[in-house]
PDB file of N, CA and C in Angstrom:
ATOM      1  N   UNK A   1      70.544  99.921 105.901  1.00  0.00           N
ATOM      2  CA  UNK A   1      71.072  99.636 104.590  1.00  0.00           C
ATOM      3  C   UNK A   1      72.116 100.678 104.236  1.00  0.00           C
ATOM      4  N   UNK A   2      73.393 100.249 103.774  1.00  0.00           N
ATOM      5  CA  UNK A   2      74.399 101.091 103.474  1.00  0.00           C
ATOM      6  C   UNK A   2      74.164 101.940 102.200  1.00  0.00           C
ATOM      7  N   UNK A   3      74.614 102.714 101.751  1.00  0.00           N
ATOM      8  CA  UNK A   3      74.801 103.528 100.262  1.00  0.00           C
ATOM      9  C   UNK A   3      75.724 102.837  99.573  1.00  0.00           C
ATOM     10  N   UNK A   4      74.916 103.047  98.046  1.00  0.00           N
ATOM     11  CA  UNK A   4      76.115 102.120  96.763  1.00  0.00           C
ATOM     12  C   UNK A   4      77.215 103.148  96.979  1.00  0.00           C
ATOM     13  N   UNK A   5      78.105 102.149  96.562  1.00  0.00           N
ATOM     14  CA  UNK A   5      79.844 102.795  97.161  1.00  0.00           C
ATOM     15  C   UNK A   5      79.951 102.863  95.322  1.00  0.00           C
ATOM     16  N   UNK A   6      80.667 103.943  95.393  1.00  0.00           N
ATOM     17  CA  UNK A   6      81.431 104.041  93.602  1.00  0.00           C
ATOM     18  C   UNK A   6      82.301 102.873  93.067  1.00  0.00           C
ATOM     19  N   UNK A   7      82.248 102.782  91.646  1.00  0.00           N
ATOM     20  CA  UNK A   7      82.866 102.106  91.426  1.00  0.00           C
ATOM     21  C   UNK A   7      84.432 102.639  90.609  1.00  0.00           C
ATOM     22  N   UNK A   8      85.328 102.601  90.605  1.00  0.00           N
ATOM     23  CA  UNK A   8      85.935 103.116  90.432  1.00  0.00           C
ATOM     24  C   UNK A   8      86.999 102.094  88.870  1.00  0.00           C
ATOM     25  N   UNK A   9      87.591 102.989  87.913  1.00  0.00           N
ATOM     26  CA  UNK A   9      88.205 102.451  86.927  1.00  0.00           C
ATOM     27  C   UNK A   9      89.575 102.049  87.026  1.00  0.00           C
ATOM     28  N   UNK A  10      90.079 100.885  87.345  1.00  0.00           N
ATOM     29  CA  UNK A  10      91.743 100.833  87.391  1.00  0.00           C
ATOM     30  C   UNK A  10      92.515 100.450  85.946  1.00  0.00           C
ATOM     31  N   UNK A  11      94.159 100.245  86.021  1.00  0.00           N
ATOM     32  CA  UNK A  11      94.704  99.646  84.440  1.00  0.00           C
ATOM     33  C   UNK A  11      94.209  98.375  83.971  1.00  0.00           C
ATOM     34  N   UNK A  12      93.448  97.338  85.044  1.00  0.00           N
ATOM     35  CA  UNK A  12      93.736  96.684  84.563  1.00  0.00           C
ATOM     36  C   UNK A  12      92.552  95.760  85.235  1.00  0.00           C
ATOM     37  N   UNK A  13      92.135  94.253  84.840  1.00  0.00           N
ATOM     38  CA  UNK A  13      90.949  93.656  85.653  1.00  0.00           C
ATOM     39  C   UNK A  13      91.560  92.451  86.764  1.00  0.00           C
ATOM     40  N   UNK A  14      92.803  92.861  87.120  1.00  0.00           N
ATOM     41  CA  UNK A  14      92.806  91.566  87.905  1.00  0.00           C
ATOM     42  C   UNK A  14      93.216  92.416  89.180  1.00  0.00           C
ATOM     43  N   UNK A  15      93.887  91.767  90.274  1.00  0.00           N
ATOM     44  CA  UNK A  15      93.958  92.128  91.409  1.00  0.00           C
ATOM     45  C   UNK A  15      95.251  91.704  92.115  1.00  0.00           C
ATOM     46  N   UNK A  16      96.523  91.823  92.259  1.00  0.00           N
ATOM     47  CA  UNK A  16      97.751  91.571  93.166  1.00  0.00           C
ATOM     48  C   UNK A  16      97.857  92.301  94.030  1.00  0.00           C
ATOM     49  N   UNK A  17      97.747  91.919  95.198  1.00  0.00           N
ATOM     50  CA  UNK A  17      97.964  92.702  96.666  1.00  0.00           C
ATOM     51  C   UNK A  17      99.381  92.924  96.505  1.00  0.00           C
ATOM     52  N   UNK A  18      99.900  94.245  96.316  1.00  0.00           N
ATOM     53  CA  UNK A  18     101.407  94.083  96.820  1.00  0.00           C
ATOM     54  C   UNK A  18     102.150  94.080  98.233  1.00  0.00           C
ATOM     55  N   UNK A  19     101.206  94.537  98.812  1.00  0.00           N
ATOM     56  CA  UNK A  19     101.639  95.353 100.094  1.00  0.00           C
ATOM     57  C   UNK A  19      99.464  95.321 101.286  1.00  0.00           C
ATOM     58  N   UNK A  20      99.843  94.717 102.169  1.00  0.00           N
ATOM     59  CA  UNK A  20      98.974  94.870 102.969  1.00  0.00           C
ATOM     60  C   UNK A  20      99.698  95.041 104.514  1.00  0.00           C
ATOM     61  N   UNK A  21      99.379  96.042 105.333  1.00  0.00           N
ATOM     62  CA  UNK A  21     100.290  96.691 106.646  1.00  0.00           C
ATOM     63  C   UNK A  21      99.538  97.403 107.292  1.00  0.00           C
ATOM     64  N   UNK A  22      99.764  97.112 108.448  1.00  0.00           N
ATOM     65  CA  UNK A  22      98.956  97.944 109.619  1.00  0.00           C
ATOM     66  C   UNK A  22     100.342  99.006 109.873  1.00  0.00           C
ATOM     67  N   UNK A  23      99.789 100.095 109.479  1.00  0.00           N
ATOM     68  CA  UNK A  23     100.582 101.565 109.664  1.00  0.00           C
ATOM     69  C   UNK A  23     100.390 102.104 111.000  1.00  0.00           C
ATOM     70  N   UNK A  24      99.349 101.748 112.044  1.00  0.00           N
ATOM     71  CA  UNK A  24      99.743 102.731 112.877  1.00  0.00           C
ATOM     72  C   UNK A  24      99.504 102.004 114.188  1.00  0.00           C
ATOM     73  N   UNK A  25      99.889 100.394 113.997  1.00  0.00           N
ATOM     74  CA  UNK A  25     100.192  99.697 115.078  1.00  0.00           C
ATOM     75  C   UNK A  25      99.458  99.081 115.873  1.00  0.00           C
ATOM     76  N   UNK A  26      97.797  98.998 115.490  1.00  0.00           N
ATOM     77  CA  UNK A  26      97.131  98.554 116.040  1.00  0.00           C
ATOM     78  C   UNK A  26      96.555  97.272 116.280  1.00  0.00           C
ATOM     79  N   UNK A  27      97.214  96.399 115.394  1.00  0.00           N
ATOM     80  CA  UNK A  27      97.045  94.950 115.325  1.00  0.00           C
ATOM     81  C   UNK A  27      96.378  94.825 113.895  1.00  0.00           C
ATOM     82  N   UNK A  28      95.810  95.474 113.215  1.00  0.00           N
ATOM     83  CA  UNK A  28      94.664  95.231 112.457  1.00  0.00           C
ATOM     84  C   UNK A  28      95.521  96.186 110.884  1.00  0.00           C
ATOM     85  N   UNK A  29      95.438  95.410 109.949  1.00  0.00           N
ATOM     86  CA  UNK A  29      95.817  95.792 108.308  1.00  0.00           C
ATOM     87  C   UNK A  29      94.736  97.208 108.085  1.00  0.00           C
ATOM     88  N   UNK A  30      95.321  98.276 107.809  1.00  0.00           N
ATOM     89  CA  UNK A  30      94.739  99.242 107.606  1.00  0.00           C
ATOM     90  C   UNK A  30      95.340 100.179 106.325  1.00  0.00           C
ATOM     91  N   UNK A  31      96.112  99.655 105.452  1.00  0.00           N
ATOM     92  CA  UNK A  31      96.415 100.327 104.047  1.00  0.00           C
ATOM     93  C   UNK A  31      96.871  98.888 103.422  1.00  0.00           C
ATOM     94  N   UNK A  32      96.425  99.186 101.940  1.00  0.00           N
ATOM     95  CA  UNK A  32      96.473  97.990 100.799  1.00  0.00           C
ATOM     96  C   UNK A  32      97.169  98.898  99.848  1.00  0.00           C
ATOM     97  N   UNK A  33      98.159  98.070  99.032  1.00  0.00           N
ATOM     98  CA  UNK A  33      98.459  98.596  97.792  1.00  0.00           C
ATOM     99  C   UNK A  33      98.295  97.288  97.017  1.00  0.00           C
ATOM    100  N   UNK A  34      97.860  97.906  95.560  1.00  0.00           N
ATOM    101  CA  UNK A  34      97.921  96.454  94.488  1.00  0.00           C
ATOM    102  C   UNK A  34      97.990  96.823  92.959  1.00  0.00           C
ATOM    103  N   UNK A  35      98.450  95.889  92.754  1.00  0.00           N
ATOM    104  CA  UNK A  35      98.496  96.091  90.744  1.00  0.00           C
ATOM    105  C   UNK A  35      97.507  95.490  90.744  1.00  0.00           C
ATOM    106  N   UNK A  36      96.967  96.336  89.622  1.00  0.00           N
ATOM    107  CA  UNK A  36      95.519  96.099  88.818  1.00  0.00           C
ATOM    108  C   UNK A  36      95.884  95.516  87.374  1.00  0.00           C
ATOM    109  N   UNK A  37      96.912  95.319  86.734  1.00  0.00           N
ATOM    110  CA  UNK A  37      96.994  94.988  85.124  1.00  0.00           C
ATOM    111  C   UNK A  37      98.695  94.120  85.037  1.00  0.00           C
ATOM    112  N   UNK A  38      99.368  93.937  85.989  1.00  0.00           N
ATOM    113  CA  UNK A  38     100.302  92.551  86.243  1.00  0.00           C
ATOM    114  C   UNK A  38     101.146  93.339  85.400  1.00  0.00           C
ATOM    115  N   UNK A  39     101.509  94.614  85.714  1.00  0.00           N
ATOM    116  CA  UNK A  39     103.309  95.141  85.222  1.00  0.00           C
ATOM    117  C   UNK A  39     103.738  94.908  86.563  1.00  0.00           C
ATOM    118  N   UNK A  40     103.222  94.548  87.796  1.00  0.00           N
ATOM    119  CA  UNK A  40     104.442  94.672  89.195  1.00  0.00           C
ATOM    120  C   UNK A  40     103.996  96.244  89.872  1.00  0.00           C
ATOM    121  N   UNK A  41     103.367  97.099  89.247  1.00  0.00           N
ATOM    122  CA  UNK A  41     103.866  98.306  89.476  1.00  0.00           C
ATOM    123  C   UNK A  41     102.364  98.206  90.756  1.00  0.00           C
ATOM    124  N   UNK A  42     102.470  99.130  91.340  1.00  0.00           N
ATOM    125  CA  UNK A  42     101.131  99.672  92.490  1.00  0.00           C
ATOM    126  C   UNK A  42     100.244 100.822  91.226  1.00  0.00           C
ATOM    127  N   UNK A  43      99.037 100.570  91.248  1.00  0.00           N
ATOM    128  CA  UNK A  43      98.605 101.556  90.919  1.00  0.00           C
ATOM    129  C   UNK A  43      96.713 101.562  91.377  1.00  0.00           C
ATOM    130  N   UNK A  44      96.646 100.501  92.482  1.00  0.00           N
ATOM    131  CA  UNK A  44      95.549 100.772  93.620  1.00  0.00           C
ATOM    132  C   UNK A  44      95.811 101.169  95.051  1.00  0.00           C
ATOM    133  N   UNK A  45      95.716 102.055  95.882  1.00  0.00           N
ATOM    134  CA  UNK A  45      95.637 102.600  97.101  1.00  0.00           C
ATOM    135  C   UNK A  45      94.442 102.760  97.668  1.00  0.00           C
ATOM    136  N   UNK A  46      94.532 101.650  99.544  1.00  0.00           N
ATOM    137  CA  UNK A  46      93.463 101.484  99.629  1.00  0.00           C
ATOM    138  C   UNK A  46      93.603 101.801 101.430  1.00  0.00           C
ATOM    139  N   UNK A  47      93.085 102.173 102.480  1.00  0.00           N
ATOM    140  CA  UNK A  47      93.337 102.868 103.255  1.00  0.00           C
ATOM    141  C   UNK A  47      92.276 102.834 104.194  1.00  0.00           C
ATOM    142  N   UNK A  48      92.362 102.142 105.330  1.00  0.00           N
ATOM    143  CA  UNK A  48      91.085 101.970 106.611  1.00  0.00           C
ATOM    144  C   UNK A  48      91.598 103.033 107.349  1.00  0.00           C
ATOM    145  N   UNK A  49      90.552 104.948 107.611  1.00  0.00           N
ATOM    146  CA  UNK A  49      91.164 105.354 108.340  1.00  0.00           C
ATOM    147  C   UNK A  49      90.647 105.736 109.556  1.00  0.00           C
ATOM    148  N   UNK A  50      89.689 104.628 110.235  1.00  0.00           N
ATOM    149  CA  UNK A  50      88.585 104.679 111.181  1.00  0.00           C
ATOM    150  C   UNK A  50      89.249 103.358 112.137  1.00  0.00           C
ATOM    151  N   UNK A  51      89.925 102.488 111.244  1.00  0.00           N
ATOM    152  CA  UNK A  51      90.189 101.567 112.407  1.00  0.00           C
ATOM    153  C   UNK A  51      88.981 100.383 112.214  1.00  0.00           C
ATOM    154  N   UNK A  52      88.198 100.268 111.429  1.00  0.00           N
ATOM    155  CA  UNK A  52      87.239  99.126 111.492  1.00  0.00           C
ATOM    156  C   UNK A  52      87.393  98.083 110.943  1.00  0.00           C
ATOM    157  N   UNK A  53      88.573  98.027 109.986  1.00  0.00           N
ATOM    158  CA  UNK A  53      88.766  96.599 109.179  1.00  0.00           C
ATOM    159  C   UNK A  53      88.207  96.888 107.748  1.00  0.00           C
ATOM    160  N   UNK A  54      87.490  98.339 107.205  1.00  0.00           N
ATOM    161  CA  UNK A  54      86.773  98.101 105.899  1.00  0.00           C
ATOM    162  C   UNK A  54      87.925  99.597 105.427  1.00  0.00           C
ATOM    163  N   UNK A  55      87.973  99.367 103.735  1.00  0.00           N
ATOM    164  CA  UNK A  55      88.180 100.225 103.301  1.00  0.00           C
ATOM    165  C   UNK A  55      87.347 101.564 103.122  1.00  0.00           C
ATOM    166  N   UNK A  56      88.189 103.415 103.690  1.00  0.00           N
ATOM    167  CA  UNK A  56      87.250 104.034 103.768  1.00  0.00           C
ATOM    168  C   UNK A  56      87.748 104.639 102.557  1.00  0.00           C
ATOM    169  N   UNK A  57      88.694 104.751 101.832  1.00  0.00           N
ATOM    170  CA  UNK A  57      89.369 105.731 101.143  1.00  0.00           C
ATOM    171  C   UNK A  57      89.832 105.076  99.986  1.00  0.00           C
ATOM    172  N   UNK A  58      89.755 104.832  98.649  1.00  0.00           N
ATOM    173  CA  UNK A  58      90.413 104.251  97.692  1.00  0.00           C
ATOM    174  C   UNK A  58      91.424 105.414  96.502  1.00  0.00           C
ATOM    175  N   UNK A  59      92.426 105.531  96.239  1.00  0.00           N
ATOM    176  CA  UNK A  59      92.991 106.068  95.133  1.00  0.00           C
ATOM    177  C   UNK A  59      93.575 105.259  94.276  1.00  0.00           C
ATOM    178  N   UNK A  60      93.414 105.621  92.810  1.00  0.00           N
ATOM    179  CA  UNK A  60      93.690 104.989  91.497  1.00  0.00           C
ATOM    180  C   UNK A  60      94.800 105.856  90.911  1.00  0.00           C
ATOM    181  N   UNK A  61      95.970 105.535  90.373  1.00  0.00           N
ATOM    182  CA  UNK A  61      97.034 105.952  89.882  1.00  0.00           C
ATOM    183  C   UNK A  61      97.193 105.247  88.361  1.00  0.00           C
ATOM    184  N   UNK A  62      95.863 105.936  87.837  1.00  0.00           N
ATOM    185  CA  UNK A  62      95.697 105.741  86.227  1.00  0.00           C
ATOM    186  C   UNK A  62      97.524 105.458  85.182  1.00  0.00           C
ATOM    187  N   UNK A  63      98.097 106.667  85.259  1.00  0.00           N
ATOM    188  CA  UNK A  63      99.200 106.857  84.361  1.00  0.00           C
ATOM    189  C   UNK A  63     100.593 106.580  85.325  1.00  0.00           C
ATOM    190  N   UNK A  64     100.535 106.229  86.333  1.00  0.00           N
ATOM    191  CA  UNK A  64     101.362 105.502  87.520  1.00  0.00           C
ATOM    192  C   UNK A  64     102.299 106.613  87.520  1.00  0.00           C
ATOM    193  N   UNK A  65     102.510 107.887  87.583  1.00  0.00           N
ATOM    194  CA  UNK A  65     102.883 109.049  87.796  1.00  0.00           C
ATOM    195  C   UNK A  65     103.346 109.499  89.028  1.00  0.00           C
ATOM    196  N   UNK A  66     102.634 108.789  90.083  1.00  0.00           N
ATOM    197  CA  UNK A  66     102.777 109.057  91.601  1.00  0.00           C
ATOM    198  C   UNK A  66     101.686 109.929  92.075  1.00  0.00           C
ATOM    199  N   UNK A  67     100.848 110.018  91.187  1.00  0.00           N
ATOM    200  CA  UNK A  67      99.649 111.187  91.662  1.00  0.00           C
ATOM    201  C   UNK A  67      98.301 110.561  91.266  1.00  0.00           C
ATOM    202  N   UNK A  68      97.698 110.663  92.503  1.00  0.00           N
ATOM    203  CA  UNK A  68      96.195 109.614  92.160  1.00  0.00           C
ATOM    204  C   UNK A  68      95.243 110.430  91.574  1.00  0.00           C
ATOM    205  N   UNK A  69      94.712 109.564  90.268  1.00  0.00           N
ATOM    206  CA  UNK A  69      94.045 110.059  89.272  1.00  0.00           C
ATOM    207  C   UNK A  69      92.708 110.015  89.885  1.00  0.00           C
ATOM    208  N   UNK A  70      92.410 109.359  90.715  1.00  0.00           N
ATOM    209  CA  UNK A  70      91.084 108.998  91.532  1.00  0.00           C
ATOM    210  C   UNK A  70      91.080 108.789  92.875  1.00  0.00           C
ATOM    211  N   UNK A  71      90.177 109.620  93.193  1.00  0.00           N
ATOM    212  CA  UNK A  71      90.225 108.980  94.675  1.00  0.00           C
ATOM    213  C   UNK A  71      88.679 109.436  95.267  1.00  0.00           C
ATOM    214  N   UNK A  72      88.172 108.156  95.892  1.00  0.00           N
ATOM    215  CA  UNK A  72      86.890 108.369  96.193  1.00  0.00           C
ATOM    216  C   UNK A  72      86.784 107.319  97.567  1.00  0.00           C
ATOM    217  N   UNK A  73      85.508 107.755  98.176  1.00  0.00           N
ATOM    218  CA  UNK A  73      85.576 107.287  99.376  1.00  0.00           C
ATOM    219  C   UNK A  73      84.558 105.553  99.092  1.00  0.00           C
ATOM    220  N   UNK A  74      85.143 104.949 100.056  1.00  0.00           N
ATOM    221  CA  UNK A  74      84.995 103.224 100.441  1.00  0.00           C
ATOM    222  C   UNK A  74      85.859 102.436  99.627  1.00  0.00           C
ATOM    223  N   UNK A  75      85.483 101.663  99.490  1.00  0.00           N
ATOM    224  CA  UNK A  75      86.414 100.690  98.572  1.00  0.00           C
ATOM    225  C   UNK A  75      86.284 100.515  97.049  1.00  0.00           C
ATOM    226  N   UNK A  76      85.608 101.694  96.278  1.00  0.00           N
ATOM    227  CA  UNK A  76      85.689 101.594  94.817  1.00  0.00           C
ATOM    228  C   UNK A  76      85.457 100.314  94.155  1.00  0.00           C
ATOM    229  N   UNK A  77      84.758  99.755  94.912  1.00  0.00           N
ATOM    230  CA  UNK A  77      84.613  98.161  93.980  1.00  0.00           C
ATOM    231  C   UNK A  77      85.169  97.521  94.143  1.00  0.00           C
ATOM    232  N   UNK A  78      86.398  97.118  95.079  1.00  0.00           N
ATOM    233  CA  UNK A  78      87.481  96.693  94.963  1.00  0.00           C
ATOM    234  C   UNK A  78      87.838  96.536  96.439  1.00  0.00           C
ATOM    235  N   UNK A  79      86.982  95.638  96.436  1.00  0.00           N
ATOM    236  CA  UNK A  79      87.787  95.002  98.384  1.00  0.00           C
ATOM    237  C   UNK A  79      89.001  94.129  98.735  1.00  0.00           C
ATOM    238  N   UNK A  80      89.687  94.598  99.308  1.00  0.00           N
ATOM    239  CA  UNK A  80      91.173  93.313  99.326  1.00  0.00           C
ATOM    240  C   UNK A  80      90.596  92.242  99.567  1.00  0.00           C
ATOM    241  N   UNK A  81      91.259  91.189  99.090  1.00  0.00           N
ATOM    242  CA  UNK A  81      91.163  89.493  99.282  1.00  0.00           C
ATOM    243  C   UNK A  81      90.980  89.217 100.673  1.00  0.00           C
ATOM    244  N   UNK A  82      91.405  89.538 101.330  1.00  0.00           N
ATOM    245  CA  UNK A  82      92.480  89.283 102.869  1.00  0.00           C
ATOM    246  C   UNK A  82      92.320  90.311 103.455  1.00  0.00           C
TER     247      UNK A  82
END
């Protein structure tokens, strides 16, 4: 049985993938970005850095500043669609 993963607070309650990409070439999507509250802007960061297909790393960019207001490990509540 796994451990409860955190849940984490974003701007907003919905979910737009902006950006899903395999960064380091391995066939397999391993960083997510998404708007959480539908300005367009990114302010979820989401990051497989094991290679397994699951999110290990999530950061939240509360005041969209460029600096993550949160960042905690698995997927913060918040698993990509896809």
């Amino acid at each position: 049985m796994s451990e409860p993963q955190e849940t984490v607070e974003t701007r907003g309650d919905e979910r737009v993938d902006l950006l899903a990409t395999d960064a380091n070439s391995d066939g397999k999507t391993d960083v997510w970005v998404a708007d959480t509250d539908g300005d367009g802007k990114a302010d979820l960061f989401q990051f497989d850095t094991d290679g397994d297909g699951k999110v290990d790393v999530t950061m939240v960019d509360l005041d969209q500043d460029g600096n993550p207001d949160t960042v905690v490990d698995g997927d913060g509540g918040l698993p990509p669609t896809a």
